[in-house]
Protein backbone atom coordinates (compact mmCIF):
# COMPACT_ATOMS: atom_id res chain seq x y z
CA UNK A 1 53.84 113.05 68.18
CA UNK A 2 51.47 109.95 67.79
CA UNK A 3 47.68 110.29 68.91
CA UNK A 4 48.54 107.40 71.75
CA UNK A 5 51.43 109.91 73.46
CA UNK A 6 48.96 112.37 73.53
CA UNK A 7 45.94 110.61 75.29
CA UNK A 8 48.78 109.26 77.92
CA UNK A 9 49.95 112.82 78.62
CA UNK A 10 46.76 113.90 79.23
CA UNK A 11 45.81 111.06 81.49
CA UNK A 12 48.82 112.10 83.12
CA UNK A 13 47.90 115.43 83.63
CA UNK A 14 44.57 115.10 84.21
CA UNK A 15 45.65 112.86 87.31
CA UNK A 16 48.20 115.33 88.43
CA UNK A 17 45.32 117.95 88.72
CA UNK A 18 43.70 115.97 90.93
CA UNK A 19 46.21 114.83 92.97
CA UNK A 20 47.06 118.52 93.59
CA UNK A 21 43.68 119.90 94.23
CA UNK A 22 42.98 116.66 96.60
CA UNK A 23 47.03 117.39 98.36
CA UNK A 24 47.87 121.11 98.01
CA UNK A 25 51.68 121.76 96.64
CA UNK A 26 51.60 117.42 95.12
CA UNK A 27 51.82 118.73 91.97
CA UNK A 28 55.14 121.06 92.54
CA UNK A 29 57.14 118.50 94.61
CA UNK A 30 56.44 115.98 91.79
CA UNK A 31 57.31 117.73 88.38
CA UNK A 32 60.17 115.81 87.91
CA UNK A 33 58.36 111.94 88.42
CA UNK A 34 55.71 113.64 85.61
CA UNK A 35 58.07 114.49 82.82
CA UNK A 36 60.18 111.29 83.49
CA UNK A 37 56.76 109.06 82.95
CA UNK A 38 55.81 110.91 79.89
CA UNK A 39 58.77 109.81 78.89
CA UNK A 40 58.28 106.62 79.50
CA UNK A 41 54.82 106.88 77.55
CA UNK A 42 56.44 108.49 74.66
CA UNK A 43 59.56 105.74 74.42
CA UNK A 44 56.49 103.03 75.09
CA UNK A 45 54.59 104.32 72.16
CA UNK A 46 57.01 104.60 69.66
CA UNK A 47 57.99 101.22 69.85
CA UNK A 48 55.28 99.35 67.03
CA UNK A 49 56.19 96.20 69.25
CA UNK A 50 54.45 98.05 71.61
CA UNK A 51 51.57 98.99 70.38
CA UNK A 52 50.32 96.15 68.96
CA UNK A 53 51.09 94.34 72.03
CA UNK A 54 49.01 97.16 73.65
CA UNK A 55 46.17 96.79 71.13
CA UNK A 56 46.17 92.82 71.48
CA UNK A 57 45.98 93.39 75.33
CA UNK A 58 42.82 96.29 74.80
CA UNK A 59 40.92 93.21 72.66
CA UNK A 60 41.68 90.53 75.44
CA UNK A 61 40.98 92.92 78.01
CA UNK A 62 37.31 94.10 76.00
CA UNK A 63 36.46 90.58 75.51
CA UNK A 64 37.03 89.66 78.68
CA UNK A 65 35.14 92.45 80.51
CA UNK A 66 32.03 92.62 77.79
CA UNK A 67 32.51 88.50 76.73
CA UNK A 68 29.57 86.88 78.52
CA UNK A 69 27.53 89.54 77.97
CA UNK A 70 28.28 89.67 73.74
CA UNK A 71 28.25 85.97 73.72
CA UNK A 72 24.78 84.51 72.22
CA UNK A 73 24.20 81.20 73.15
CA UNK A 74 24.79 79.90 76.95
CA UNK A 75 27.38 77.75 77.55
CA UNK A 76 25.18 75.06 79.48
CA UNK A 77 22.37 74.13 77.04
CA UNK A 78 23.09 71.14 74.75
CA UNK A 79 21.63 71.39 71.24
CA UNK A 80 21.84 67.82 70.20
CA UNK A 81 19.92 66.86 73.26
CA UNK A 82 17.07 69.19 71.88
CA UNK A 83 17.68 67.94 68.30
CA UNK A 84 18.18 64.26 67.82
CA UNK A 85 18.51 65.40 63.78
CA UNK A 86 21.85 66.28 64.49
CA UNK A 87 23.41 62.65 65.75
CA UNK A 88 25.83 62.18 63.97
CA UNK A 89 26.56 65.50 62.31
CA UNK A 90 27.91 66.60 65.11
CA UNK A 91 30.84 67.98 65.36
CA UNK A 92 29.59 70.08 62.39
CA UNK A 93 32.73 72.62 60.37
CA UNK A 94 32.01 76.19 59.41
CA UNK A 95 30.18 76.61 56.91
CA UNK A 96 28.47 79.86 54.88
CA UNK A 97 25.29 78.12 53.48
CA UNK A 98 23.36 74.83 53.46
CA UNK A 99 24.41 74.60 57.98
CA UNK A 100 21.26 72.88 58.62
CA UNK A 101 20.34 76.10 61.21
CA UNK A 102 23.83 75.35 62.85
CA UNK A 103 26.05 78.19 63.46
CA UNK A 104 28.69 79.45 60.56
CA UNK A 105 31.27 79.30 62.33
CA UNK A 106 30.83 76.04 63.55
CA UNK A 107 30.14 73.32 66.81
CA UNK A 108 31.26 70.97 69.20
CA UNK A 109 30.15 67.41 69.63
CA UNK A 110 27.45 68.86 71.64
CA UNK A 111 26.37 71.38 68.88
CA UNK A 112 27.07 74.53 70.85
CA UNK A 113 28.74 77.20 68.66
CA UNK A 114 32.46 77.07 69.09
CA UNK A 115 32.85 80.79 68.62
CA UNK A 116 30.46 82.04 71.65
CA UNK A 117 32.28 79.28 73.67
CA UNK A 118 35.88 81.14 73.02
CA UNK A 119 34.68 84.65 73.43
CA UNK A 120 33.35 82.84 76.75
CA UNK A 121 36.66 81.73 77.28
CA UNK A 122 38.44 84.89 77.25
CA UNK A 123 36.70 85.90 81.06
CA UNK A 124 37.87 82.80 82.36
CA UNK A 125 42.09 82.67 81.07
CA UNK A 126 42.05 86.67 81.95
CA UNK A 127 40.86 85.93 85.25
CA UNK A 128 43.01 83.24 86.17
CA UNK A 129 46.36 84.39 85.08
CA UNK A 130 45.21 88.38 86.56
CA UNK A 131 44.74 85.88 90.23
CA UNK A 132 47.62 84.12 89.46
CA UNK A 133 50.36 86.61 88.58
CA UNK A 134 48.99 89.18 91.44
CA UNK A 135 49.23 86.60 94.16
CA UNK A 136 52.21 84.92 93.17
CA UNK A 137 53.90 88.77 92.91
CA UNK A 138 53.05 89.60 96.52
CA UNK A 139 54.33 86.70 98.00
CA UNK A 140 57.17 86.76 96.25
CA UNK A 141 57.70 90.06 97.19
CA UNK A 142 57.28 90.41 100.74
CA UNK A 143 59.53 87.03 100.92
CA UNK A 144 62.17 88.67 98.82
CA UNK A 145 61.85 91.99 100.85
CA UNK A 146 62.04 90.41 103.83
CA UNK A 147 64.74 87.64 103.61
CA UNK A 148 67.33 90.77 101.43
CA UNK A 149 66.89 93.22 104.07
CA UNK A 150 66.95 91.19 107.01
CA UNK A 151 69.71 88.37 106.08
CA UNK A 152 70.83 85.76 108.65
CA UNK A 153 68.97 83.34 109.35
CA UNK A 154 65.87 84.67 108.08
CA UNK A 155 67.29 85.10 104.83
CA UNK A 156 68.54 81.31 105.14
CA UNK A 157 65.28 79.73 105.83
CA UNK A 158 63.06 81.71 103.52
CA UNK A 159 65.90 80.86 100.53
CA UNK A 160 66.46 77.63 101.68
CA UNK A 161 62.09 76.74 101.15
CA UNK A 162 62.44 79.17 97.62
CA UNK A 163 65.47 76.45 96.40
CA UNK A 164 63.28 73.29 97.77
CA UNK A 165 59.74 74.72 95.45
CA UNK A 166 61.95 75.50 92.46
CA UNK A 167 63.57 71.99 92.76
CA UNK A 168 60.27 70.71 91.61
CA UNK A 169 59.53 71.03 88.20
CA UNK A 170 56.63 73.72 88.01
CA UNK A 171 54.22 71.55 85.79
CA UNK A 172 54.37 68.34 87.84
CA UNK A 173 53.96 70.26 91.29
CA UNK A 174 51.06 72.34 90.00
CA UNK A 175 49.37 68.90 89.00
CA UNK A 176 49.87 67.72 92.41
CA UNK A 177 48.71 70.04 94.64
CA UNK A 178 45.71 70.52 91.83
CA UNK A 179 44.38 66.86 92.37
CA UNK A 180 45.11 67.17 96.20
CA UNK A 181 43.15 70.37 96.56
CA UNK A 182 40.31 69.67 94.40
CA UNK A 183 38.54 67.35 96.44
CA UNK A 184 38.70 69.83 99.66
CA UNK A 185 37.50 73.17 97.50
CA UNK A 186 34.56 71.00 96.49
CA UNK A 187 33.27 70.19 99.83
CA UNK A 188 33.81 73.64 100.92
CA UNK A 189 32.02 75.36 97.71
CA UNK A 190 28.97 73.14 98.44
CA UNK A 191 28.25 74.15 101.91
CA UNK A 192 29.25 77.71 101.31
CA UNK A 193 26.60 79.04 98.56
CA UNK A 194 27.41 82.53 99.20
CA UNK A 195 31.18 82.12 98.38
CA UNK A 196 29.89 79.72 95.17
CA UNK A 197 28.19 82.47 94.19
CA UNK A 198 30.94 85.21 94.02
CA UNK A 199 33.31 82.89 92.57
CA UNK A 200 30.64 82.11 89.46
CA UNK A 201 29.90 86.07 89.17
CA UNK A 202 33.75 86.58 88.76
CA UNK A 203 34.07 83.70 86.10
CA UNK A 204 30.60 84.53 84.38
CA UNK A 205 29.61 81.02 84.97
CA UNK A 206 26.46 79.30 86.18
CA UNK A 207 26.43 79.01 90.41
CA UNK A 208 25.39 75.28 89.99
CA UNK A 209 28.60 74.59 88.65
CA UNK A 210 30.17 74.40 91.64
CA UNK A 211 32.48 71.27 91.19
CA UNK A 212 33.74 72.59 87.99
CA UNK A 213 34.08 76.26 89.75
CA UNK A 214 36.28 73.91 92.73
CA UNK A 215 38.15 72.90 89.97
CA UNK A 216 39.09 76.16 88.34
CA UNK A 217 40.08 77.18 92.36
CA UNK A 218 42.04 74.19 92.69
CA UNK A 219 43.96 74.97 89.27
CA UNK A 220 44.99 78.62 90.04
CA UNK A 221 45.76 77.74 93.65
CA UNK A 222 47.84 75.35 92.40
CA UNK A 223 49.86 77.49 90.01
CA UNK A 224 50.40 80.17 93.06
CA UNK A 225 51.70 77.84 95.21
CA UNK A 226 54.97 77.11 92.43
CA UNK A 227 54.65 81.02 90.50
CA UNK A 228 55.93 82.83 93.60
CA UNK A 229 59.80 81.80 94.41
CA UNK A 230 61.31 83.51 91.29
CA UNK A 231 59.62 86.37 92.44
CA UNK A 232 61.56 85.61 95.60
CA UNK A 233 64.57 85.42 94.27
CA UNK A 234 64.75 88.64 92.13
CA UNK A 235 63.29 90.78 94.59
CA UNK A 236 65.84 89.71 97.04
CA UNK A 237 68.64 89.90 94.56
CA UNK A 238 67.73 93.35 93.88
CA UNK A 239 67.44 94.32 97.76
CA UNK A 240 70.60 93.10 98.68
CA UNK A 241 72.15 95.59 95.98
CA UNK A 242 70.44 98.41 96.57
CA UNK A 243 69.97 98.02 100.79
CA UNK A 244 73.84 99.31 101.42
CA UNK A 245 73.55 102.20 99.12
CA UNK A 246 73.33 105.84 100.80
CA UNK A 247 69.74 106.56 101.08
CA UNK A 248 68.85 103.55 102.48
CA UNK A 249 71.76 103.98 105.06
CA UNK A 250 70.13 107.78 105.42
CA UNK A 251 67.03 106.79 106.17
CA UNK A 252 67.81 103.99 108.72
CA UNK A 253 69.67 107.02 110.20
CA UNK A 254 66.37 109.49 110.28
CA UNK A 255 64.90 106.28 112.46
CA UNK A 256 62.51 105.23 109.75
CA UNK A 257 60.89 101.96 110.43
CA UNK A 258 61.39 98.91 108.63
CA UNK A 259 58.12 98.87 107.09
CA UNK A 260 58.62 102.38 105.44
CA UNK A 261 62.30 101.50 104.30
CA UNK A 262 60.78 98.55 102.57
CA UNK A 263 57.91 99.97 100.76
CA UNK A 264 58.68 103.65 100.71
CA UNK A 265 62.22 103.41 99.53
CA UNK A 266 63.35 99.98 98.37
CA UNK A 267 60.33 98.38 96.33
CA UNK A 268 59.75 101.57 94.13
CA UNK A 269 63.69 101.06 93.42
CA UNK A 270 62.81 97.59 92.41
CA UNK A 271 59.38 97.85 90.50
CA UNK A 272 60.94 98.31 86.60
CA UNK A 273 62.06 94.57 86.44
CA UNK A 274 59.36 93.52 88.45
CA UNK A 275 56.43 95.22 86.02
CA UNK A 276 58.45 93.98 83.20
CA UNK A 277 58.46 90.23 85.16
CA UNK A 278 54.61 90.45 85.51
CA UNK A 279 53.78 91.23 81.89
CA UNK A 280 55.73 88.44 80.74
CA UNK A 281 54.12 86.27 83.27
CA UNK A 282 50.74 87.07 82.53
CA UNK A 283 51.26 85.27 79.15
CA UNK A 284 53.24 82.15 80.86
CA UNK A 285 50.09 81.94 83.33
CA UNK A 286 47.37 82.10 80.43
CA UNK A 287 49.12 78.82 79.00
CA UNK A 288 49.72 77.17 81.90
CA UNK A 289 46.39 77.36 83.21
CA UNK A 290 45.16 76.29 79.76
CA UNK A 291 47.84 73.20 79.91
CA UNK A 292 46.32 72.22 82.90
CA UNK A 293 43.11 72.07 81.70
CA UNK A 294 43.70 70.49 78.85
CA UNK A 295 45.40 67.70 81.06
CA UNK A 296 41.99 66.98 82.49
CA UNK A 297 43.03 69.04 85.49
CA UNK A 298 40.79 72.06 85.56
CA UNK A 299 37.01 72.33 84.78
CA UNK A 300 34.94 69.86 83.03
CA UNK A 301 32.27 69.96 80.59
CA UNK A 302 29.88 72.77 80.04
CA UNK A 303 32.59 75.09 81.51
CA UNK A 304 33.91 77.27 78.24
CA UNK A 305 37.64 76.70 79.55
CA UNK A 306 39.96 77.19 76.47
CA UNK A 307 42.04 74.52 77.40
CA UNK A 308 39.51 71.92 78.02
CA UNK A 309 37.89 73.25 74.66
CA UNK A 310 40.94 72.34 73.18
CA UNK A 311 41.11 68.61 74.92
CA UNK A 312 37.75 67.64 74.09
CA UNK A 313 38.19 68.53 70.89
CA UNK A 314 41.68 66.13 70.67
CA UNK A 315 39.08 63.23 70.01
CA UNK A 316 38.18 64.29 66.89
CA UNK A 317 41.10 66.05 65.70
CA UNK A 318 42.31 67.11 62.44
CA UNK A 319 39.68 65.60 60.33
CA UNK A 320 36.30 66.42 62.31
CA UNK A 321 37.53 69.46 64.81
CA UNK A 322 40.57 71.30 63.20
CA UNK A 323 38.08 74.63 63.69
CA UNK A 324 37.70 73.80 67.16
CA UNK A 325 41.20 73.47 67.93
CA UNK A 326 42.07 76.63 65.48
CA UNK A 327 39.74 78.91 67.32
CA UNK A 328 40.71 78.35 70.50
CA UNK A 329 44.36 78.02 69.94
CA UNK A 330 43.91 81.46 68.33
CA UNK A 331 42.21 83.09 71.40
CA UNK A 332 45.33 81.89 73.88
CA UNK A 333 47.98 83.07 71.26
CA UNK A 334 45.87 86.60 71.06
CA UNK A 335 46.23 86.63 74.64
CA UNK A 336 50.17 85.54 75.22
CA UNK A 337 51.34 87.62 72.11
CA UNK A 338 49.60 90.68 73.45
CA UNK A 339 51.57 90.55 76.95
CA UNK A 340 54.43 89.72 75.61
CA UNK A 341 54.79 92.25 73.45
CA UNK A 342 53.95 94.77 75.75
CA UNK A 343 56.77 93.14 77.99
CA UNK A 344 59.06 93.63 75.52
CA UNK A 345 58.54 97.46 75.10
CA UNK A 346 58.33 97.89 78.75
CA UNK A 347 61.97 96.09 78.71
CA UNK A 348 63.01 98.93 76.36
CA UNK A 349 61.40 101.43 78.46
CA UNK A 350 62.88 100.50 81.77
CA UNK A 351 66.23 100.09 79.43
CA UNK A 352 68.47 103.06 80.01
CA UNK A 353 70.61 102.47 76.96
CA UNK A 354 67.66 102.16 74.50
CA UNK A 355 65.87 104.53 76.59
CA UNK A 356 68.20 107.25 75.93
CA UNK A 357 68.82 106.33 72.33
CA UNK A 358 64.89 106.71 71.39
CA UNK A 359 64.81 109.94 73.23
CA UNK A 360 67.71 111.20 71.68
CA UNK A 361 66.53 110.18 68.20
CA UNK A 362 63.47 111.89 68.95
CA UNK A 363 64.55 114.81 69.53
CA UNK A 364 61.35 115.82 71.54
CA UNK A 365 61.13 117.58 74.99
CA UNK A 366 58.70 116.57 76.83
CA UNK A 367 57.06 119.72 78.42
CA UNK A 368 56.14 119.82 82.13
């Protein structure tokens, strides 16, 4: 039994003691939902996939909480303006002695040190794609819950808009509504200081960026606005097969509303393809965000955007920025390998086939 089983037991049942001290009698009417997760944990962690997706995630995540605080330089101060020695040097490769007081593992063209720049980068693509995938879910969701259970002509006209937004090709539609929103976030960042300011807390950026914090607003508003309908779609696929089975018809008979039907008995009969859905997604969003950037889309210059690290490093690619475009490319494919591999446990997990088959192989028993 591997040391990662064991911590998510006792997570487990350390939250099942307080869920039954906090609601009397929680922890005997739910015996059965414990073991069957510990299952889950122990099928989850036996899968090596899954770990080192898991492990890649726990670095993203760390370097994204703790980044601009670990990072040493700031990501707004120029060095070759403060050291006209350097024009022309500039950008300057890794190097392990003789860097001319440059950082080892190298600059940009403006002599900032490419590696505090990407750990930089890591708040920023976490950010975006957690905003992105988790607002893009819940609209998708309450559509697709809403247009399966209800059918008719609400069903019609809330498929009907789903086909017309995947029609578009996702890439091209994000770009548009990017450039059209851009302009409006601006104006309303600059008269609203207060909101600038929460927005460039959440990002770990400077306040004063505020057209380049517009722009990062504009990008992942952009990218909800197309992520959503194939949430649509599955959730409503998945409602219209499970809405005529028996407990559903029981509980329309007990008088239930509609509300608690919904979220009380069809969405957690939904969630496993859905979670698996979202982990997947969280990698697509990371690149796409980072495509968009790199189209010229997102943030400009000093912002430590991956993408855009990537782009402005295009100019001087291979012979004078191959590190550049290595480091950064290596921070978004740390990011989408760790979330996809963690999808594809969870797809094993949620898997009754391979379920059963790793359980069986096992041959453990889970203890309540």
């Amino acid at each position: 039994m591997n040391i990662f089983y064991r911590l998510g037991s006792w997570i487990v049942d350390k939250y099942a003691e307080l869920r039954d001290k906090l609601e009397p009698g929680w922890l005997a009417k739910n015996k059965s939902k414990l073991v069957e997760t510990k299952l889950s944990i122990y099928v989850f962690t036996s899968s090596k996939i899954g770990l080192t997706g898991l492990i890649l995630v726990m670095v993203t995540l760390f370097l994204a909480i703790f980044g601009p605080f670990i990072a040493w330089e700031p990501y707004n101060v120029y060095p070759i303006l403060l050291r006209p020695d350097l024009a022309g040097k500039l950008p300057h490769p890794p190097c392990w002695s003789n860097c001319e007081g440059l950082p080892w593992a190298g600059t940009d063209h403006y002599g900032r040190d490419i590696l505090s720049l990407v750990i930089r980068g890591f708040r920023i693509s976490l950010v975006m794609s957690i905003i992105i995938v988790f607002t893009s879910a819940i609209i998708g969701i309450l559509l697709g819950l809403l247009s399966g259970y209800s059918g008719g002509i609400v069903d019609e006209v809330i498929m009907r808009f789903t086909d017309m937004m995947l029609a578009f090709p996702g890439l091209i539609l994000a770009i548009a509504f990017s450039l059209t929103l851009r302009l409006s976030l601006r104006d309303f960042m600059m008269s609203n200081p207060s909101f600038t300011q929460i927005v460039a807390s959440i990002f770990a950026l400077d306040p004063t960026d505020a057209p380049n914090l517009a722009n990062l607003l504009s990008v992942f508003l952009a990218l909800i606005l197309v992520w959503w309908p194939p949430y649509a779609r599955v959730v409503r696929g998945s409602v219209l097969t499970i809405k005529e089975q028996g407990f559903i018809e029981a509980a329309k008979a007990l008088g239930l509303s509609t509300r608690k039907i919904l979220f009380r008995h069809l969405l957690p009969n939904i969630m496993s393809p859905l979670l698996v859905m979202i982990t997947f997604d969280f990698a697509t969003a990371t690149l796409s965000s980072a495509a968009l950037s790199f189209l010229g889309l997102g943030p400009q210059p000093p912002v430590p955007d991956l993408g855009l690290i990537i782009s402005q490093a295009g100019q001087y690619f291979p012979e004078r920025s191959w590190w550049i475009v290595v480091e950064a490319g290596t921070a978004l494919l740390l990011i989408s390998l760790g979330w996809n591999l963690v999808g594809d446990a969870l797809r094993d997990v949620f898997d009754p086939k391979t379920r059963r088959s790793i359980e069986l192989k096992s041959k453990i028993v889970v203890r309540e």
